[in-house]
Protein backbone atom coordinates (compact mmCIF):
# COMPACT_ATOMS: atom_id res chain seq x y z
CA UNK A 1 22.06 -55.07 14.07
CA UNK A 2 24.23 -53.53 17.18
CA UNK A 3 23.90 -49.60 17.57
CA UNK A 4 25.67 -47.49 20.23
CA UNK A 5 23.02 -45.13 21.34
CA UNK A 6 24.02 -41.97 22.82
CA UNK A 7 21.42 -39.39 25.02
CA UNK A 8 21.82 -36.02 23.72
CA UNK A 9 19.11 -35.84 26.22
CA UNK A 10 17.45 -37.47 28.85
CA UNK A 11 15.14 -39.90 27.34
CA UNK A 12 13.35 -43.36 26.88
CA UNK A 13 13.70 -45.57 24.08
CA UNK A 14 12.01 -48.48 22.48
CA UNK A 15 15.01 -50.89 21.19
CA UNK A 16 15.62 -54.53 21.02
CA UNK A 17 17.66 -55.98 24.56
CA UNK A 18 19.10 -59.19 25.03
CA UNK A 19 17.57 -61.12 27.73
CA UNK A 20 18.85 -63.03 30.25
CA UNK A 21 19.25 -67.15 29.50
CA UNK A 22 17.60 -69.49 29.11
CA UNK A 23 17.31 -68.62 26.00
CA UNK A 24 19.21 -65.39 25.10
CA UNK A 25 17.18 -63.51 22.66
CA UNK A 26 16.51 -59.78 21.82
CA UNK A 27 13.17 -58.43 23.36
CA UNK A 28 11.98 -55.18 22.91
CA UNK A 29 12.07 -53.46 26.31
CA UNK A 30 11.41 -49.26 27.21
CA UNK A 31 15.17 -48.37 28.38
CA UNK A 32 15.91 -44.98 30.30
CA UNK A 33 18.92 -43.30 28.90
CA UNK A 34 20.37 -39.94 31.11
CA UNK A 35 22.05 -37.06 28.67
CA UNK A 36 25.43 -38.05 27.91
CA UNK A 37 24.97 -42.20 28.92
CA UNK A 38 25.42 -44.38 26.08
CA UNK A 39 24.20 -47.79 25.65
CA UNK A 40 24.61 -50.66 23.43
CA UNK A 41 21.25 -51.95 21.54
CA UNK A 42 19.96 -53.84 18.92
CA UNK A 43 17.61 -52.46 16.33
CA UNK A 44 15.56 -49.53 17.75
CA UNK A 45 12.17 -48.59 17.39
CA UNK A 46 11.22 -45.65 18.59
CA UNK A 47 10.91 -42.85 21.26
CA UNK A 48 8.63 -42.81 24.23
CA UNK A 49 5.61 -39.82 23.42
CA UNK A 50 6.16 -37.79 26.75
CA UNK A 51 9.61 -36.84 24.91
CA UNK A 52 8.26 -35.64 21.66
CA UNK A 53 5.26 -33.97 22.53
CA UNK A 54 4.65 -32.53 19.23
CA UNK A 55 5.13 -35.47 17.02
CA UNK A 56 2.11 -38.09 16.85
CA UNK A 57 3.03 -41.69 18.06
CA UNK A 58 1.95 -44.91 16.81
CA UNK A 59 -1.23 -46.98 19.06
CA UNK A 60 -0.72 -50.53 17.92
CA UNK A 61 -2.80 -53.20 19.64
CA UNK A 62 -2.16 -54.22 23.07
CA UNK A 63 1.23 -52.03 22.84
CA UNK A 64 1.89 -48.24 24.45
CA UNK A 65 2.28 -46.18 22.23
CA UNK A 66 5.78 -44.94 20.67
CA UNK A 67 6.85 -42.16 18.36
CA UNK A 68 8.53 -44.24 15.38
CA UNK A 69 11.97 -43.30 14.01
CA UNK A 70 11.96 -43.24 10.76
CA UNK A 71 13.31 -46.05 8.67
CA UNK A 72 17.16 -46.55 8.66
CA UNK A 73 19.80 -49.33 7.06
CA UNK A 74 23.25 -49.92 8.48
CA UNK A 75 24.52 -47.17 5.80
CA UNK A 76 22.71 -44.13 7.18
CA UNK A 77 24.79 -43.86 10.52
CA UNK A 78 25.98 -42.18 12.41
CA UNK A 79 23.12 -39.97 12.68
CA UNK A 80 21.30 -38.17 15.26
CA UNK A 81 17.24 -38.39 15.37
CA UNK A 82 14.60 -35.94 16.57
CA UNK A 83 17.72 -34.25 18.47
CA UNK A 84 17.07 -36.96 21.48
CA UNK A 85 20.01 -39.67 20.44
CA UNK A 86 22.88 -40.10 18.27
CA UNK A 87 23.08 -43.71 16.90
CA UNK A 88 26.20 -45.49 15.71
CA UNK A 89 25.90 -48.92 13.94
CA UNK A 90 28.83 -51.55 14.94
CA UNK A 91 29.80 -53.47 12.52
CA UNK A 92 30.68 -57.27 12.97
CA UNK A 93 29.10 -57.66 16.72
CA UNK A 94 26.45 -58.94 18.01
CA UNK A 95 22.83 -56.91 19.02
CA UNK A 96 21.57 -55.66 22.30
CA UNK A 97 23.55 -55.81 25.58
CA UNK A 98 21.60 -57.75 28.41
CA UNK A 99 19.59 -56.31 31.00
């Protein structure tokens, strides 16, 4: 699933990139967005802690740690979460924009 993700503040994200060949696939990779930048992903997964000091993030094995957002389908957007970014799912393309 493609989003348009849009800083409504400076911020890191957890979301699904494509990589470069051999072979193109989505990987989940920690990408820096400024206020105001937006950026084509595919499915994201959460917020890096140091933005969200208040909210309590998720340790998983051998992982840092992330604050989760919570769960979403193509019909919820657009919508904004934890006042960080505003995400827009495009329909009919394909997921996350290389790096």
């Amino acid at each position: 699933m493609p989003f348009d993700v849009t800083a409504l503040q400076d911020v890191r994200i957890l979301a699904y990139m494509r990589n470069a060949p051999p072979p193109a696939r989505e990987v989940p990779t920690w990408v820096p967005i400024r206020k105001g930048q937006t950026v084509r992903t595919g499915m994201v997964t959460g917020i890096h802690p140091s933005f969200l000091p208040n909210e309590i993030p998720t340790h998983c094995d051998g992982d840092p740690p992330v604050v989760l957002l919570p769960s979403y389908g193509p019909e919820s957007f657009p919508k904004d979460f934890f006042g960080l970014i505003h995400m827009e799912f495009i329909e009919g393309k394909s997921g996350g924009a290389s790096r």
